[in-house]
PDB file of N, CA and C in Angstrom:
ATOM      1  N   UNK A   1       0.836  -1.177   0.000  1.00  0.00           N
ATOM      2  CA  UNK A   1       0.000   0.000   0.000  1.00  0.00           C
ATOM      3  C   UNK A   1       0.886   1.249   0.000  1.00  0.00           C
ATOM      4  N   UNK A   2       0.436   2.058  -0.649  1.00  0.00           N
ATOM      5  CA  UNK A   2       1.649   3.181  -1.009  1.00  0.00           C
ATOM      6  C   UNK A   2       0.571   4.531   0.044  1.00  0.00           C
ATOM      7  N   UNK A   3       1.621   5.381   0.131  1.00  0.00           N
ATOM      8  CA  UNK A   3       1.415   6.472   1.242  1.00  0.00           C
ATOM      9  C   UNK A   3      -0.339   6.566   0.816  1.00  0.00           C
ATOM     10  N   UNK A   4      -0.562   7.449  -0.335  1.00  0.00           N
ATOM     11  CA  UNK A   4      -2.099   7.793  -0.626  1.00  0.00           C
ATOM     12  C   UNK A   4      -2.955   6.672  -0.591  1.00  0.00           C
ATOM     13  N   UNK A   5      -3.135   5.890  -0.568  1.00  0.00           N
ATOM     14  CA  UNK A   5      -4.192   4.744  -0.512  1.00  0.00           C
ATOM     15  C   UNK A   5      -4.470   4.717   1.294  1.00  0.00           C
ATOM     16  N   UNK A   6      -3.076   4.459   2.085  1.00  0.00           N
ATOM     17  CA  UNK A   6      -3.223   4.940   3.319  1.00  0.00           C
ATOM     18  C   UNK A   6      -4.088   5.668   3.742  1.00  0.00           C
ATOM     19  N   UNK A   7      -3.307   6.900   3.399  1.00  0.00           N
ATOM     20  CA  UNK A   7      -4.554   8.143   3.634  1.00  0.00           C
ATOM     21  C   UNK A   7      -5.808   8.536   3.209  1.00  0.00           C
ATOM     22  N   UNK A   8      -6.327   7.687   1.511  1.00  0.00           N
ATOM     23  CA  UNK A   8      -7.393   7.747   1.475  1.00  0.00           C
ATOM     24  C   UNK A   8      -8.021   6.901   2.912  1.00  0.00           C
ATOM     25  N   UNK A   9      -7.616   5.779   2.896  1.00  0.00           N
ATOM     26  CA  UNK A   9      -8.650   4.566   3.920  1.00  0.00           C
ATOM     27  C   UNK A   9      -8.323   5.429   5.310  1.00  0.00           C
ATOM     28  N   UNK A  10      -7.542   5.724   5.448  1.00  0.00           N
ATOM     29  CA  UNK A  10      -7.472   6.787   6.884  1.00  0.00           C
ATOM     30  C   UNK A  10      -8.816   8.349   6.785  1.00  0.00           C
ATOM     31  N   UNK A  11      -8.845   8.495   5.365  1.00  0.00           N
ATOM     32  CA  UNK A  11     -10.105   8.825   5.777  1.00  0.00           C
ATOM     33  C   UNK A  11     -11.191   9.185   5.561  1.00  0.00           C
ATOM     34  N   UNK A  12     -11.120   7.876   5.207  1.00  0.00           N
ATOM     35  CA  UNK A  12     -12.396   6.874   4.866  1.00  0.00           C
ATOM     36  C   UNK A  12     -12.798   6.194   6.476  1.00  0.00           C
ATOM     37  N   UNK A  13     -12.500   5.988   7.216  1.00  0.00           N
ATOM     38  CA  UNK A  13     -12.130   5.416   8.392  1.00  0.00           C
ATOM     39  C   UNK A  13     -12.932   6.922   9.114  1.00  0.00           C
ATOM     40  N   UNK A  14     -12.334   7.695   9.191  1.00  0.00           N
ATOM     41  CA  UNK A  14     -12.450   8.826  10.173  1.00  0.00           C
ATOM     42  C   UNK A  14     -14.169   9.228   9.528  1.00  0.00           C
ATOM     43  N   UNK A  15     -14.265   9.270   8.327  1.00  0.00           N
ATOM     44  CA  UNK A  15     -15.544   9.342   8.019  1.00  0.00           C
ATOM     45  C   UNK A  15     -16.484   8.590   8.247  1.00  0.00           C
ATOM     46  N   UNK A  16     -16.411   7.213   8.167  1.00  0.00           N
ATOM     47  CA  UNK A  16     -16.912   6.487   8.757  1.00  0.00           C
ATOM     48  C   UNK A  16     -17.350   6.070   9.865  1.00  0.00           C
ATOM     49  N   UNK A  17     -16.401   7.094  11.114  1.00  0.00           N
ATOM     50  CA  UNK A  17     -16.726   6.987  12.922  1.00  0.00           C
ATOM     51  C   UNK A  17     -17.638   7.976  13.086  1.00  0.00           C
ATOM     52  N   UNK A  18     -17.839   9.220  12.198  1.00  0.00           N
ATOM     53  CA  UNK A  18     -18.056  10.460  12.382  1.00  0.00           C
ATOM     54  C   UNK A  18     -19.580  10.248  13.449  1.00  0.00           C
ATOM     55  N   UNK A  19     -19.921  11.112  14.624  1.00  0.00           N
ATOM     56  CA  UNK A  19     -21.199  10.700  14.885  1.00  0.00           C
ATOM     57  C   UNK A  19     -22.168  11.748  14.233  1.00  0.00           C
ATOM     58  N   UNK A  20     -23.040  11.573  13.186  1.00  0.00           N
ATOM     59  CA  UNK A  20     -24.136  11.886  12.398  1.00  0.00           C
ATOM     60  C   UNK A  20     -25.596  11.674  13.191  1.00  0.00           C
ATOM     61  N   UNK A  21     -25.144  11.658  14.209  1.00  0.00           N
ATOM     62  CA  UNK A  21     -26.718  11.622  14.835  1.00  0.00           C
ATOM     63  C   UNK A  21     -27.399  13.243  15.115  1.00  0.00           C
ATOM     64  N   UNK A  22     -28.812  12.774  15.137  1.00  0.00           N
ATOM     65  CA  UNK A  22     -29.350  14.252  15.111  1.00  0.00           C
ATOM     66  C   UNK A  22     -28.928  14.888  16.473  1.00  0.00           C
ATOM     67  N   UNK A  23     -29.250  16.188  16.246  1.00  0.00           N
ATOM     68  CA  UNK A  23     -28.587  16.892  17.870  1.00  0.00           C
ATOM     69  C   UNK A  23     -30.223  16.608  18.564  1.00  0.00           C
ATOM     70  N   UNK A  24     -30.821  15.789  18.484  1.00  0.00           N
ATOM     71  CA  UNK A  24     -31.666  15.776  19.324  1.00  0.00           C
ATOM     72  C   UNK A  24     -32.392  14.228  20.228  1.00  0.00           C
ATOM     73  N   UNK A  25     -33.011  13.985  21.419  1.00  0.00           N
ATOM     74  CA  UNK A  25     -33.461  13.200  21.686  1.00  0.00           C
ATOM     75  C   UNK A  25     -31.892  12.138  22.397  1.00  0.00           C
ATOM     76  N   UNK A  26     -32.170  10.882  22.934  1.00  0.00           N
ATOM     77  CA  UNK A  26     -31.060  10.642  23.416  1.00  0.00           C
ATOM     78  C   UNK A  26     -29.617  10.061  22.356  1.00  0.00           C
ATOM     79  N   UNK A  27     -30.027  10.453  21.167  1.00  0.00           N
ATOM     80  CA  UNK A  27     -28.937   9.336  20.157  1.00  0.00           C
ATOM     81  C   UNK A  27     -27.901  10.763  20.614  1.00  0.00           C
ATOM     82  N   UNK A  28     -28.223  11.985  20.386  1.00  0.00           N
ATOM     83  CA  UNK A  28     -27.030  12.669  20.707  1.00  0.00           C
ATOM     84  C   UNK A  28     -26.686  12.948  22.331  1.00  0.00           C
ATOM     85  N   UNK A  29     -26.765  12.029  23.023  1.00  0.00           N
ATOM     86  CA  UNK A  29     -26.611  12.048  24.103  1.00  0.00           C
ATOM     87  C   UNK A  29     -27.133  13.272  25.299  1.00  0.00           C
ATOM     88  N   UNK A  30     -28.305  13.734  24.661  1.00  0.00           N
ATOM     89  CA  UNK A  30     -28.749  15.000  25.275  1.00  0.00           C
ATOM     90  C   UNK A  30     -29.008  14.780  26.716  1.00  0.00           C
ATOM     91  N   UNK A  31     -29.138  14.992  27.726  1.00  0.00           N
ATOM     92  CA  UNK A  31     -29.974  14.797  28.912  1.00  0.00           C
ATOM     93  C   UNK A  31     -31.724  15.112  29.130  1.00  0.00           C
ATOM     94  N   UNK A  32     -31.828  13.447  29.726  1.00  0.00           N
ATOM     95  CA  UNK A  32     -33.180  13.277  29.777  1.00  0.00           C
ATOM     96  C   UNK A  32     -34.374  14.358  29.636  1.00  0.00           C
ATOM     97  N   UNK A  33     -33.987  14.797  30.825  1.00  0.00           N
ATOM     98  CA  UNK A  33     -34.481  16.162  31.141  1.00  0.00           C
ATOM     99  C   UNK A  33     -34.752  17.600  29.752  1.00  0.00           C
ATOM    100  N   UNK A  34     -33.598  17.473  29.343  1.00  0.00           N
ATOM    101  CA  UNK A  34     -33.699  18.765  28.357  1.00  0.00           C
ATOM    102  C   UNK A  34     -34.777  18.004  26.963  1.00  0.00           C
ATOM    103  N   UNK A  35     -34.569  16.481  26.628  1.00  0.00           N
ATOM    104  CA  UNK A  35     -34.999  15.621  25.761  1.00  0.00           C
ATOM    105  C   UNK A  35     -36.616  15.857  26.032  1.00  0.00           C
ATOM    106  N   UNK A  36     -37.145  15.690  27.099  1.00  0.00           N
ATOM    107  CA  UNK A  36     -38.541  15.309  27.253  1.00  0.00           C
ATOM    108  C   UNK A  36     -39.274  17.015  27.319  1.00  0.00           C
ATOM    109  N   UNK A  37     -38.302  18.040  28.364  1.00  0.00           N
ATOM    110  CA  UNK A  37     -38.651  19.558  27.787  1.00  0.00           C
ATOM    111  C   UNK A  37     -39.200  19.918  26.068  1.00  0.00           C
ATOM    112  N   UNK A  38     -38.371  18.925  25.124  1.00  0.00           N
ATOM    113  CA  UNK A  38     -38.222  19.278  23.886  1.00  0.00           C
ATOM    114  C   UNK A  38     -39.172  18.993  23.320  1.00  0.00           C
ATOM    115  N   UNK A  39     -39.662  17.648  23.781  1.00  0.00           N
ATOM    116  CA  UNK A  39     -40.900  16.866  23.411  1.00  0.00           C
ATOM    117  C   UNK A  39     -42.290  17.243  23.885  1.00  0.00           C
ATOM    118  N   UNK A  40     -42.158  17.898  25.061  1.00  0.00           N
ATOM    119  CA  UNK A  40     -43.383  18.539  25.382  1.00  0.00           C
ATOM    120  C   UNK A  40     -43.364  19.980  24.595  1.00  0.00           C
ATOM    121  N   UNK A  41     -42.327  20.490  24.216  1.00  0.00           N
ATOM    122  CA  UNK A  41     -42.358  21.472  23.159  1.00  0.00           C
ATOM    123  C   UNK A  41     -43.017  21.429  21.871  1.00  0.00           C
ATOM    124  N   UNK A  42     -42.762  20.624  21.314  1.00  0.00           N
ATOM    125  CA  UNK A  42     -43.383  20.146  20.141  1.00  0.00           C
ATOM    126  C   UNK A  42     -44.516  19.567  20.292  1.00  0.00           C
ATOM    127  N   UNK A  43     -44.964  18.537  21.131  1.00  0.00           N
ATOM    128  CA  UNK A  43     -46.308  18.397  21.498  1.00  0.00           C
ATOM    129  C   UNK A  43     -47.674  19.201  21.539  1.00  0.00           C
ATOM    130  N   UNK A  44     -47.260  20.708  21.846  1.00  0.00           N
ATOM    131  CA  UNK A  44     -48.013  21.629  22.071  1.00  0.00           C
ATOM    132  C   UNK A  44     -48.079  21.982  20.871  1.00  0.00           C
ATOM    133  N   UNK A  45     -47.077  22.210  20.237  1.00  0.00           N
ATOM    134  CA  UNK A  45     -47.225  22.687  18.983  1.00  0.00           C
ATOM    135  C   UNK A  45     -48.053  22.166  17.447  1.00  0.00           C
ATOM    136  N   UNK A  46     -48.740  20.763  18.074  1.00  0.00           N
ATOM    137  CA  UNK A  46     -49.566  19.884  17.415  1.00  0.00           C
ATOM    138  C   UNK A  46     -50.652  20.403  17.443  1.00  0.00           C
ATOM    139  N   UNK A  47     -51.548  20.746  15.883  1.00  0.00           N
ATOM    140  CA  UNK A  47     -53.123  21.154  15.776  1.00  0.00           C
ATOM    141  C   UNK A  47     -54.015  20.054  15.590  1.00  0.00           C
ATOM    142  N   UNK A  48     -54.561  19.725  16.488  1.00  0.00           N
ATOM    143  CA  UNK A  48     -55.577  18.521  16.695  1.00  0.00           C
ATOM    144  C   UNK A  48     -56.338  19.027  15.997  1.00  0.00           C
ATOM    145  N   UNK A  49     -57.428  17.904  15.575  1.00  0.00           N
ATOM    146  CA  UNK A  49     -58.381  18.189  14.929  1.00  0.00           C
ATOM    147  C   UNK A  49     -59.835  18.269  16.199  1.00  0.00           C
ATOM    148  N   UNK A  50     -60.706  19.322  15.289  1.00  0.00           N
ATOM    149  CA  UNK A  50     -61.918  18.793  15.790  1.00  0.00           C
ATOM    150  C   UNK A  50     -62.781  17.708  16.318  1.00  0.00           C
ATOM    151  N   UNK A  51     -63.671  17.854  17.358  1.00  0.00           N
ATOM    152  CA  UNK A  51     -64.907  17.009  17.519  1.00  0.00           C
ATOM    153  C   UNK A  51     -65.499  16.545  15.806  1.00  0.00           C
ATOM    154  N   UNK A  52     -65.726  17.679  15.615  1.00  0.00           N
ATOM    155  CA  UNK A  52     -66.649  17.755  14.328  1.00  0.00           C
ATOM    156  C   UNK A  52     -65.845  17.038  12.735  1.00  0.00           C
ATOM    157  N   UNK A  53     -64.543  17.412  13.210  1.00  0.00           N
ATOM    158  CA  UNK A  53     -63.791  16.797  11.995  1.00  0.00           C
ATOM    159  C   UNK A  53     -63.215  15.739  12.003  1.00  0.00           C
ATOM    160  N   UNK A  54     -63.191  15.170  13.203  1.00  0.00           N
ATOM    161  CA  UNK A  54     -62.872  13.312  13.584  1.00  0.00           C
ATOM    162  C   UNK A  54     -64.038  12.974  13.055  1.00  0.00           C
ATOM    163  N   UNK A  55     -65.395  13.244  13.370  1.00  0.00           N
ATOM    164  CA  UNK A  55     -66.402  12.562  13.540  1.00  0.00           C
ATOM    165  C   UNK A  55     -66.893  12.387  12.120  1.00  0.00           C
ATOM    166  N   UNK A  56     -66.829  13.125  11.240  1.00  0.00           N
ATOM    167  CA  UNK A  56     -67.179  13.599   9.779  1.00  0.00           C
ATOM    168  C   UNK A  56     -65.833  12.603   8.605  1.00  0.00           C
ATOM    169  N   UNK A  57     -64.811  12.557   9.431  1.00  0.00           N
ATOM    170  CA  UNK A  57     -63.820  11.916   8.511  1.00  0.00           C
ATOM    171  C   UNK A  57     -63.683  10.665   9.143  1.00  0.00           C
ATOM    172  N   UNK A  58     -64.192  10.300  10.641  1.00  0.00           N
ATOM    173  CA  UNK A  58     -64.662   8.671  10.932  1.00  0.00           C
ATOM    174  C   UNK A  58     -65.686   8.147  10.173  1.00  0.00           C
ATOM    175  N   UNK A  59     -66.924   9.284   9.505  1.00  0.00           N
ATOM    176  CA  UNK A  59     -67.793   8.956   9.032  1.00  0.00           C
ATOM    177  C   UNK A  59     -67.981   8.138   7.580  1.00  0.00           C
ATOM    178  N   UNK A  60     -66.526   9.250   6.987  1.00  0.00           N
ATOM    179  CA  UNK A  60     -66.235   8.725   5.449  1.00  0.00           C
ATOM    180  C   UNK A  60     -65.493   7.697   4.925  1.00  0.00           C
ATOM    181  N   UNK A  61     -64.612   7.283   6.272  1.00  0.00           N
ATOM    182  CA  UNK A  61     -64.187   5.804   5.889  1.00  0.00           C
ATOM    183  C   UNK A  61     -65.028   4.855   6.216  1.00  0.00           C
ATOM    184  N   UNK A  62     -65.615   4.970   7.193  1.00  0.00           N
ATOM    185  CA  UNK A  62     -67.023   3.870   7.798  1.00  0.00           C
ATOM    186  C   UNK A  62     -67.561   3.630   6.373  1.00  0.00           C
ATOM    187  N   UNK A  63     -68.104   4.538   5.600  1.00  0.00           N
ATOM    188  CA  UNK A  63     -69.196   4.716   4.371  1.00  0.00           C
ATOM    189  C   UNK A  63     -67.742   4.352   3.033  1.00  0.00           C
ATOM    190  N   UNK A  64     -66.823   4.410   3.002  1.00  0.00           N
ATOM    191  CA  UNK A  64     -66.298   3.924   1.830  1.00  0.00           C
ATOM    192  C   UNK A  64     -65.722   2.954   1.868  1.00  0.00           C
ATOM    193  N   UNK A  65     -65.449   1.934   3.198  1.00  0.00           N
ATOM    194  CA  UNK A  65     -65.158   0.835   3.837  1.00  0.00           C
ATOM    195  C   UNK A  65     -66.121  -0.253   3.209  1.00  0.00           C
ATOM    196  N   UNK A  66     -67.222   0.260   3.369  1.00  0.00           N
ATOM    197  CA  UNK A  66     -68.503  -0.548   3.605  1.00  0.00           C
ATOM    198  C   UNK A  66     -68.903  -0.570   1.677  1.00  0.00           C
ATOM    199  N   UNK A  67     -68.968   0.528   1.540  1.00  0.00           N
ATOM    200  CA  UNK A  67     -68.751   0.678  -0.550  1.00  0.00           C
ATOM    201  C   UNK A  67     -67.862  -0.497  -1.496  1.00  0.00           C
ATOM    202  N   UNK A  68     -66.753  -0.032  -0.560  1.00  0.00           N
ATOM    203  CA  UNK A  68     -65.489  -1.177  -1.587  1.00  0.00           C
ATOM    204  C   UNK A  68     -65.602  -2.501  -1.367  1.00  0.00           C
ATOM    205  N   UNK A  69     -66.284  -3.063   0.626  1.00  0.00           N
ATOM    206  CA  UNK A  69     -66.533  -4.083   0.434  1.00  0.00           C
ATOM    207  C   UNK A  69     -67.841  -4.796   0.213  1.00  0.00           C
ATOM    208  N   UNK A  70     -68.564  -4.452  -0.170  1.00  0.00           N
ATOM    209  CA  UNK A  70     -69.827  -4.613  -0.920  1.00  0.00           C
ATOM    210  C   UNK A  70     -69.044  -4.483  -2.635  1.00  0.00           C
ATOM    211  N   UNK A  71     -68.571  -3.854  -3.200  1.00  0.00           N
ATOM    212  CA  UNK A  71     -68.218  -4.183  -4.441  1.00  0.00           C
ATOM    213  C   UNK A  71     -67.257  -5.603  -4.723  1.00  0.00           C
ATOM    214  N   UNK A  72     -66.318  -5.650  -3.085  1.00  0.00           N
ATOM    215  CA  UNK A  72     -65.828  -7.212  -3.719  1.00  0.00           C
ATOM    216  C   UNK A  72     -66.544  -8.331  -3.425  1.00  0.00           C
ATOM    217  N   UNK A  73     -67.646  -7.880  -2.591  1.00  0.00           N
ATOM    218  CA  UNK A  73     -68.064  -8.883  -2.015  1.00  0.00           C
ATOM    219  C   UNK A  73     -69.143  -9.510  -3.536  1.00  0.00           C
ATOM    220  N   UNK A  74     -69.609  -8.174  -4.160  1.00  0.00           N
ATOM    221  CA  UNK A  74     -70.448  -8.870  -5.467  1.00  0.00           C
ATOM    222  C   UNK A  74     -69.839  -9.464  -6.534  1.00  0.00           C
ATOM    223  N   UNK A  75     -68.533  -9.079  -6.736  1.00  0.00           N
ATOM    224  CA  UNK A  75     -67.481  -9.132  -7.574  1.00  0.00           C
ATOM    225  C   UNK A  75     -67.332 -10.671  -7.283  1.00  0.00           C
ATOM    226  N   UNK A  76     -67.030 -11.077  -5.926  1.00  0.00           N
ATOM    227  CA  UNK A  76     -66.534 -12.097  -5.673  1.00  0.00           C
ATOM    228  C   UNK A  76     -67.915 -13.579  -5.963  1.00  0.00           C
ATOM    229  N   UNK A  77     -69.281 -13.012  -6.240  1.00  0.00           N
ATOM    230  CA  UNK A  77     -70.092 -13.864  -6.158  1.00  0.00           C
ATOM    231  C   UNK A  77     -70.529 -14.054  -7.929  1.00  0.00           C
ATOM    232  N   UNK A  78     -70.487 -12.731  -8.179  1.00  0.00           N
ATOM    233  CA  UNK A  78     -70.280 -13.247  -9.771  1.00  0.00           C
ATOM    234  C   UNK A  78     -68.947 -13.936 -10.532  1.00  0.00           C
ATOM    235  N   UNK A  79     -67.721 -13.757 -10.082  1.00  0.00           N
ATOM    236  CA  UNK A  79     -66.754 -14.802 -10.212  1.00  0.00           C
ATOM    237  C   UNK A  79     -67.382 -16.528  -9.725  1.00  0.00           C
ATOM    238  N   UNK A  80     -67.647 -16.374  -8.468  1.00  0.00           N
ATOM    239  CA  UNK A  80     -68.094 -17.662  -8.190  1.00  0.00           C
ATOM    240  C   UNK A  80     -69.416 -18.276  -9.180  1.00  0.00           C
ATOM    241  N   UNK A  81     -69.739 -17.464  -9.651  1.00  0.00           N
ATOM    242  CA  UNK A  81     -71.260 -18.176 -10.787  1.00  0.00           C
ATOM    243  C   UNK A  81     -70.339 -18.661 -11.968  1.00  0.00           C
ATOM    244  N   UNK A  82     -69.167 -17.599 -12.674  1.00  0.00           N
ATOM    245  CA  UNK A  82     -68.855 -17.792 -13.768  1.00  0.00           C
ATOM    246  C   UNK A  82     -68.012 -18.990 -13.283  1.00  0.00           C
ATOM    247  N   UNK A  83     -67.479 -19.399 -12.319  1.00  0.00           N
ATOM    248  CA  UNK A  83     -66.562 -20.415 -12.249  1.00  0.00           C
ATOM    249  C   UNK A  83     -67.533 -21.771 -11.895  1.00  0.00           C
ATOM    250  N   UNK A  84     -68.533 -21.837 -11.712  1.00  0.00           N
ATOM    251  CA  UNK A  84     -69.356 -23.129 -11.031  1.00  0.00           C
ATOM    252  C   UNK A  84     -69.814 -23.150 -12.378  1.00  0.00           C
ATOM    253  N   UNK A  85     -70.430 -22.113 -13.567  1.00  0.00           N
ATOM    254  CA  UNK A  85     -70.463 -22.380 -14.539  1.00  0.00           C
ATOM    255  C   UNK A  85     -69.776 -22.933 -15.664  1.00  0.00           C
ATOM    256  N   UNK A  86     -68.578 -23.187 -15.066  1.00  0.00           N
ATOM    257  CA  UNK A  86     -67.495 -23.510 -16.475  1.00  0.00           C
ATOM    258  C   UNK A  86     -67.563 -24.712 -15.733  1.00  0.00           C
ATOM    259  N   UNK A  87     -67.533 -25.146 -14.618  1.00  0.00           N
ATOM    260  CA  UNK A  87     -67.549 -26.379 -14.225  1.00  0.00           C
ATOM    261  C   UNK A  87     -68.287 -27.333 -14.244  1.00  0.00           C
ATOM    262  N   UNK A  88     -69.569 -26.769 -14.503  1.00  0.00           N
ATOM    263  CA  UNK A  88     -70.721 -27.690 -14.650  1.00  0.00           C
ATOM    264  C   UNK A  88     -71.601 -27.935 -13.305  1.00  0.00           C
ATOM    265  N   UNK A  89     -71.373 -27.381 -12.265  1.00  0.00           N
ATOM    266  CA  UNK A  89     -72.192 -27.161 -11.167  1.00  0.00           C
ATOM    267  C   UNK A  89     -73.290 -26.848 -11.263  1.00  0.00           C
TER     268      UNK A  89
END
């Protein structure tokens, strides 16, 4: 190995230890304390939704839940005719 190949893998090496963790939460070794401050920071900063807009967008998957499976469910009974029909059932 000649001098530069050295020093590339030397640092290649050093790049490779580097710590890339975020400055936040415990990977960068923050303390507990300042970590969970941070998290209740951002917590607050979350816009919940409405009474009215849970209830209205619980409403529309209930109703398109119930749509798609009623379409396989017919889907699946006219397959079953065409197949008892080729069979001779």
């Amino acid at each position: 190995m000649d001098k530069e190949d050295k020093k590339d893998k030397s640092e290649f090496m050093k790049w490779l230890t580097e710590d890339d963790a975020p400055e936040i939460g415990i990977a960068s070794k923050e303390p507990l304390p300042d970590y969970l401050r941070g998290v209740k920071t951002e917590f607050n900063k979350i816009e919940w939704p409405s009474k009215e807009q849970v209830q209205n967008e619980f409403t529309t998957v209930v109703i398109i839940v119930a749509i798609i499976s009623a379409i396989v469910y017919f889907i699946d009974i006219g397959l079953d005719k065409i197949v008892d029909t080729i069979k001779g059932i």
